[in-house]
C-alpha atoms as a PDB file:
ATOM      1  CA  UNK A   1      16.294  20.172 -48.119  1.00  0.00           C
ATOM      2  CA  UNK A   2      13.565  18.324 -46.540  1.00  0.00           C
ATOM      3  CA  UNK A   3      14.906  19.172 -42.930  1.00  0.00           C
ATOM      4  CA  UNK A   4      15.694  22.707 -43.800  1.00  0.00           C
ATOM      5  CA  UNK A   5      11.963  22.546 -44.637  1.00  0.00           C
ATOM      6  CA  UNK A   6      10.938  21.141 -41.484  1.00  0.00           C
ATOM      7  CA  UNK A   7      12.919  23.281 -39.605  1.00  0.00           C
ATOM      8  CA  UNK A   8      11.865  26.531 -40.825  1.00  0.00           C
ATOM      9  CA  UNK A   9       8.075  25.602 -40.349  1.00  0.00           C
ATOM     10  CA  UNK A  10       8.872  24.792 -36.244  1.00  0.00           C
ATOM     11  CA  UNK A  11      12.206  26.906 -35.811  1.00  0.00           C
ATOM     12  CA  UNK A  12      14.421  26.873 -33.559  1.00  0.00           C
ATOM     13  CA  UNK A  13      11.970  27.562 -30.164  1.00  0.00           C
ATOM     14  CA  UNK A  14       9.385  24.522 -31.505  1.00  0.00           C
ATOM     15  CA  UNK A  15      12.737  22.183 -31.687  1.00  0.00           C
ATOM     16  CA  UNK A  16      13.849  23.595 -28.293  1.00  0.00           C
ATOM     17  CA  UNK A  17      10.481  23.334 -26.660  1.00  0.00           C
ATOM     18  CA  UNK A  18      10.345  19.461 -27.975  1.00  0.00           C
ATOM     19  CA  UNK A  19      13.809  18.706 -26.765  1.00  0.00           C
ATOM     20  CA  UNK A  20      12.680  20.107 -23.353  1.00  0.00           C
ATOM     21  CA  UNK A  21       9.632  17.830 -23.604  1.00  0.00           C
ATOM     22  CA  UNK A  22      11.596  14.518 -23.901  1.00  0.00           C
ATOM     23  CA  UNK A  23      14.227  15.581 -21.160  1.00  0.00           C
ATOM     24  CA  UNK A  24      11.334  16.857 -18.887  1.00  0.00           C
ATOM     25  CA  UNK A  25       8.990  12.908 -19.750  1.00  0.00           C
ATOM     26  CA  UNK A  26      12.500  11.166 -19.677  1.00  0.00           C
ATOM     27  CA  UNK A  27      13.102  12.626 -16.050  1.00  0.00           C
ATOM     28  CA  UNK A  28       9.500  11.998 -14.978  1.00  0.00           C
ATOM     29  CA  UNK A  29       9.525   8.178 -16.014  1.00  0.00           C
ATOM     30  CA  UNK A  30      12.770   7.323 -13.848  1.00  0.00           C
ATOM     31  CA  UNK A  31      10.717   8.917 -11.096  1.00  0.00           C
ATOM     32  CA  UNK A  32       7.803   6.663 -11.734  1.00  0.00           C
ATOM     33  CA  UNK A  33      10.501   3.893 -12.248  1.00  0.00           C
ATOM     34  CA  UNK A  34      12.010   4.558  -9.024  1.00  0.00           C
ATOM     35  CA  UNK A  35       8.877   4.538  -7.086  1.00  0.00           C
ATOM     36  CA  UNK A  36       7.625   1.211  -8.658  1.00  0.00           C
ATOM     37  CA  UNK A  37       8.502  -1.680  -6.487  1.00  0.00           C
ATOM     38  CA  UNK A  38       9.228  -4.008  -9.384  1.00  0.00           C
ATOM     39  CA  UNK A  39      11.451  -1.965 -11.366  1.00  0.00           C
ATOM     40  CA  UNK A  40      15.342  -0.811 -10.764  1.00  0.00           C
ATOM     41  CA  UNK A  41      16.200   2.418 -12.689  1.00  0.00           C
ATOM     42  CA  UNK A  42      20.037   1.117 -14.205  1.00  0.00           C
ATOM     43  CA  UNK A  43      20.754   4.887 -15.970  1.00  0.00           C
ATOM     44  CA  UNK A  44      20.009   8.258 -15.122  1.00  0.00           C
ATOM     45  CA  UNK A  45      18.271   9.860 -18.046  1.00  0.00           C
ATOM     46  CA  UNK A  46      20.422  11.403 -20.467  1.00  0.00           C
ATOM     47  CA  UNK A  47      18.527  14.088 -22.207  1.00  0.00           C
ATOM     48  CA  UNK A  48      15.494  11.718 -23.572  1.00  0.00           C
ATOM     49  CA  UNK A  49      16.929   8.203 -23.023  1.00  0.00           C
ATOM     50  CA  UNK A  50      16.932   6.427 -19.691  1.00  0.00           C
ATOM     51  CA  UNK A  51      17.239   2.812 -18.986  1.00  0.00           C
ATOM     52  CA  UNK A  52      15.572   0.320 -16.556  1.00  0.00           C
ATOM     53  CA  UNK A  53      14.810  -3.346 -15.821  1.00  0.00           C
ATOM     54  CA  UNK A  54      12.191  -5.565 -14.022  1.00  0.00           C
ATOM     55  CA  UNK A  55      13.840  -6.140 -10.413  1.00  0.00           C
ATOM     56  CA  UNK A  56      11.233  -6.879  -7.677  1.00  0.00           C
ATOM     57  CA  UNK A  57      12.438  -4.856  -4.296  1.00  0.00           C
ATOM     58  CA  UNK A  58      13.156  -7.922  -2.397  1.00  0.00           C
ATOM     59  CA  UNK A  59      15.526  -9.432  -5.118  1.00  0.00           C
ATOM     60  CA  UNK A  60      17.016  -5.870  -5.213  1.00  0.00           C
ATOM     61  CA  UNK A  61      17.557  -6.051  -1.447  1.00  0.00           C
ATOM     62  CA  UNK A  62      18.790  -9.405  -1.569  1.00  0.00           C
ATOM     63  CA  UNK A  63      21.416  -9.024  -4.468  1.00  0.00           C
ATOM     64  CA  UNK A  64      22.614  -5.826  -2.641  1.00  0.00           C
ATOM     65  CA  UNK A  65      24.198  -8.351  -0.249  1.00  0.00           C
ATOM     66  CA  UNK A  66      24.651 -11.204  -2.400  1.00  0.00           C
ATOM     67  CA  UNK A  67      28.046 -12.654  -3.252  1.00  0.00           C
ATOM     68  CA  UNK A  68      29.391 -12.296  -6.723  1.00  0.00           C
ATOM     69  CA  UNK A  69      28.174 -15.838  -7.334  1.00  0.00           C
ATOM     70  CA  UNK A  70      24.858 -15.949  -7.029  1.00  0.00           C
ATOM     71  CA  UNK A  71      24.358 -12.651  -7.870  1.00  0.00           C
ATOM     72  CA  UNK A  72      25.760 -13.486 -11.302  1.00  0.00           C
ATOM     73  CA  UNK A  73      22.989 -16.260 -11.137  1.00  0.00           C
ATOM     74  CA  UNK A  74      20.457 -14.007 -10.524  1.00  0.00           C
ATOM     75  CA  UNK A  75      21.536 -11.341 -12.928  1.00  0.00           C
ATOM     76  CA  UNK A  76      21.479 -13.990 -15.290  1.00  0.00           C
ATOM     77  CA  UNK A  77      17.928 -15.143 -15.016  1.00  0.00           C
ATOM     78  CA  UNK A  78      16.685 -11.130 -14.453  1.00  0.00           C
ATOM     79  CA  UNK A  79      18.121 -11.145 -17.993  1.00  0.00           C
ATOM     80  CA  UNK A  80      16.003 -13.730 -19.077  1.00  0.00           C
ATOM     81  CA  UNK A  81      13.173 -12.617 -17.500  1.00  0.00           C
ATOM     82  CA  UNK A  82      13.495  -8.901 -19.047  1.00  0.00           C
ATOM     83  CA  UNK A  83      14.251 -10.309 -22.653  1.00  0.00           C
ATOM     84  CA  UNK A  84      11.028 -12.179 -22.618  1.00  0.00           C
ATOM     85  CA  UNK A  85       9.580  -9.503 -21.236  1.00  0.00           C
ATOM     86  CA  UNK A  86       9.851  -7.020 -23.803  1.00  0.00           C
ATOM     87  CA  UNK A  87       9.447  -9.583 -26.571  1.00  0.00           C
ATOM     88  CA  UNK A  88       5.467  -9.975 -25.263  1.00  0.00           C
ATOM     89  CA  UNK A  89       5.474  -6.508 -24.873  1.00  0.00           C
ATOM     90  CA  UNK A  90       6.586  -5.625 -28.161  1.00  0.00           C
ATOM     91  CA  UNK A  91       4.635  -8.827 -30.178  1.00  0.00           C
ATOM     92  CA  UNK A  92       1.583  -7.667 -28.221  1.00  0.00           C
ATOM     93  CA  UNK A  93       1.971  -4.027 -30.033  1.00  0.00           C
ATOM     94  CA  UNK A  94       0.179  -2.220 -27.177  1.00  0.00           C
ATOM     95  CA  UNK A  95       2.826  -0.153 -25.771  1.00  0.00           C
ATOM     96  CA  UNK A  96       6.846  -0.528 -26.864  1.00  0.00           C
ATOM     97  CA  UNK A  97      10.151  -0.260 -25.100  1.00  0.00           C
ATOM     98  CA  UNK A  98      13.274  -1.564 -26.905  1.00  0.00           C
ATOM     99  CA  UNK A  99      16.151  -3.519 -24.464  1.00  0.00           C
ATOM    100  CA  UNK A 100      19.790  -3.263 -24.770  1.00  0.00           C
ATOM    101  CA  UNK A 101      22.892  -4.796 -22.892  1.00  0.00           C
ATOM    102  CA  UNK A 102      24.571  -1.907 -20.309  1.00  0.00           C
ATOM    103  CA  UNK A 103      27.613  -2.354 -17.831  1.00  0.00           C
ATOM    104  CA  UNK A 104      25.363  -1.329 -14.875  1.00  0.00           C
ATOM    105  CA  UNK A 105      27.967   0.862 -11.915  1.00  0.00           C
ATOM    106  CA  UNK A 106      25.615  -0.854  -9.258  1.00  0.00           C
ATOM    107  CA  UNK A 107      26.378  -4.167  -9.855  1.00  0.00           C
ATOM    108  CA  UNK A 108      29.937  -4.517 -10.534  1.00  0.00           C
ATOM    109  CA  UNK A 109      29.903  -3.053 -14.173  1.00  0.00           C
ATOM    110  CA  UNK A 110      28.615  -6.150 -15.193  1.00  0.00           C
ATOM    111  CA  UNK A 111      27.045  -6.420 -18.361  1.00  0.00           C
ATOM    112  CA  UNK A 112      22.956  -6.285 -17.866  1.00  0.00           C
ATOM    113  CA  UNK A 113      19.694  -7.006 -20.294  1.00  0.00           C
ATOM    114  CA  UNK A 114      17.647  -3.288 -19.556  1.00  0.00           C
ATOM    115  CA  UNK A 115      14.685  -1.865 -21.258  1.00  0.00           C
ATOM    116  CA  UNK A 116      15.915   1.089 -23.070  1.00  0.00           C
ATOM    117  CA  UNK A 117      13.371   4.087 -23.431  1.00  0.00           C
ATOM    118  CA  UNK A 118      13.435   7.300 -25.794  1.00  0.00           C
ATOM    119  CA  UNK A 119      10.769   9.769 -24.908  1.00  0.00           C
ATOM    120  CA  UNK A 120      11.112  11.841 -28.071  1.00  0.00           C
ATOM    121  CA  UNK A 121       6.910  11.909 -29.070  1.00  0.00           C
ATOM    122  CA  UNK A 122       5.880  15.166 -27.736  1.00  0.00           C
ATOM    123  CA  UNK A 123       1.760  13.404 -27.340  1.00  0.00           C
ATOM    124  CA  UNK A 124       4.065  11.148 -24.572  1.00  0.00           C
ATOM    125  CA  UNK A 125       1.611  11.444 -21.738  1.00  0.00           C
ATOM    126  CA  UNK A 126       2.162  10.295 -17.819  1.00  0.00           C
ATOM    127  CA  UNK A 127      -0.897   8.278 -18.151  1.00  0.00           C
ATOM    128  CA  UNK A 128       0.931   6.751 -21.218  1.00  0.00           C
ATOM    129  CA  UNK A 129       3.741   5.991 -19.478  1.00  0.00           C
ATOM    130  CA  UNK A 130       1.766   4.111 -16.261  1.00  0.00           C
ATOM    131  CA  UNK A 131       0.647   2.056 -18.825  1.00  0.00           C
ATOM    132  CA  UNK A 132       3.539   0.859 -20.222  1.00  0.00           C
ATOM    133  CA  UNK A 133       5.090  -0.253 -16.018  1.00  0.00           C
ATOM    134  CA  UNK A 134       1.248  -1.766 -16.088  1.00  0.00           C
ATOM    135  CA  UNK A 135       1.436  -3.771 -18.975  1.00  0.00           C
ATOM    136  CA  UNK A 136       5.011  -4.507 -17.878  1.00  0.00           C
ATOM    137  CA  UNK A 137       4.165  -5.506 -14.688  1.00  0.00           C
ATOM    138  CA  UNK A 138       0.504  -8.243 -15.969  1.00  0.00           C
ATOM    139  CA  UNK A 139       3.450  -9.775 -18.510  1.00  0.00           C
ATOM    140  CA  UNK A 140       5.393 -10.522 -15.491  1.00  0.00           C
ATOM    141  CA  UNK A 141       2.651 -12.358 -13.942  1.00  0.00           C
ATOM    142  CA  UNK A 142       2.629 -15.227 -17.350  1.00  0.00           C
ATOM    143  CA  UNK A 143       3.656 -18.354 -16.842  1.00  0.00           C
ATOM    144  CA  UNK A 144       7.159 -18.259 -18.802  1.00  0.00           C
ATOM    145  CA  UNK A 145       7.694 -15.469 -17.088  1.00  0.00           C
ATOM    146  CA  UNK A 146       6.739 -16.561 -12.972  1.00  0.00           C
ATOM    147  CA  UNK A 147       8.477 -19.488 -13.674  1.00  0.00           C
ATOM    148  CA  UNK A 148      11.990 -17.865 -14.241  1.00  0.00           C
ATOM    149  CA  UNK A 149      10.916 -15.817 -11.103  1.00  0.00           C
ATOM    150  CA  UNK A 150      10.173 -17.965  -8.745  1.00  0.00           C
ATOM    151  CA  UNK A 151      13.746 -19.721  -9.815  1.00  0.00           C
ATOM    152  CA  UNK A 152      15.096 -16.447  -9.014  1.00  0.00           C
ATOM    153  CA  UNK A 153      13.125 -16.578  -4.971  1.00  0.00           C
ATOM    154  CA  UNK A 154      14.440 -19.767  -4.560  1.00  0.00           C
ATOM    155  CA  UNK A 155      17.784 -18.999  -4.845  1.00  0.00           C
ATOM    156  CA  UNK A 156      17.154 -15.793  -2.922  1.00  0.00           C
ATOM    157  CA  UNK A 157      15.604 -18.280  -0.228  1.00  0.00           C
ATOM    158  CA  UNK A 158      18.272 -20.864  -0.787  1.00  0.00           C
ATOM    159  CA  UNK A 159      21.159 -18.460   0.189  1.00  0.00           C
ATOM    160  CA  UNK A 160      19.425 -16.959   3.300  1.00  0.00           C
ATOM    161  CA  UNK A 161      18.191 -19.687   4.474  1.00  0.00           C
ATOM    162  CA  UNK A 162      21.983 -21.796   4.087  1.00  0.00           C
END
């Protein structure tokens, strides 16, 4: 009864219009993702829902050539590294993305840690969405988080280097 209710007071244009909203914010924040040099885009958005995950461009680069060893080692701190991540970012109640294991085509199908995103609040604004990449980005600058990415470099420098 309740949705009937809700429905009848935005019909069926207001529910379109807010669909279109989320598909239309989802599409613009894997744009911004894409352009960001510290973040890979692992899913095209579907309708509202896209994912993504903290992936400098030079580790990107690197794993693109990597062997399936150490790019397992890498994935596997990355996955670290984005789990803490959106712990802080979700303890620190600013802004909030929720994470979420996905077999990611790009990297074998392996299994990866992403941020997941649903852009379903229709007040979603582009300047809302720079802030959450900002935030993202000043968490990945903590301690427990430089640490696990300067293990990452090394073995990045470790493998071109031997």
């Amino acid at each position: 009864m309740l949705v009937h209710a809700g429905f009848s007071i935005i019909g069926r244009k207001g529910y379109e219009l807010l669909i279109d909203l989320g598909i239309e914010r989802a599409r613009v924040f894997a744009g911004m993702v894409q352009q960001h040099p510290d973040f890979e885009l692992t899913s095209v958005p579907e309708l509202n829902i896209l994912t993504y995950r903290y992936c400098p461009q030079t580790v990107r680069q690197f794993l693109a050539g990597a062997d399936a060893t150490i790019s397992c080692s890498i994935n596997h701190l990355l996955d670290q590294v984005n789990q803490l991540m959106q712990k802080i970012q979700r303890e620190a109640g600013k802004t909030f993305v929720s994470r979420t294991r996905l077999r990611v085509a790009a990297y074998a199908h392996k299994e990866l840690t992403v941020f997941r995103v649903v852009l379903a609040n229709p007040l979603t604004t582009e300047a809302i969405l720079d802030e959450v990449l900002d935030e993202q980005c000043d968490i990945a600058r903590l301690p427990e988080i430089a640490i696990l990415l300067r293990q990452i470099d090394a073995l990045c420098l470790e493998r071109s280097v031997g």
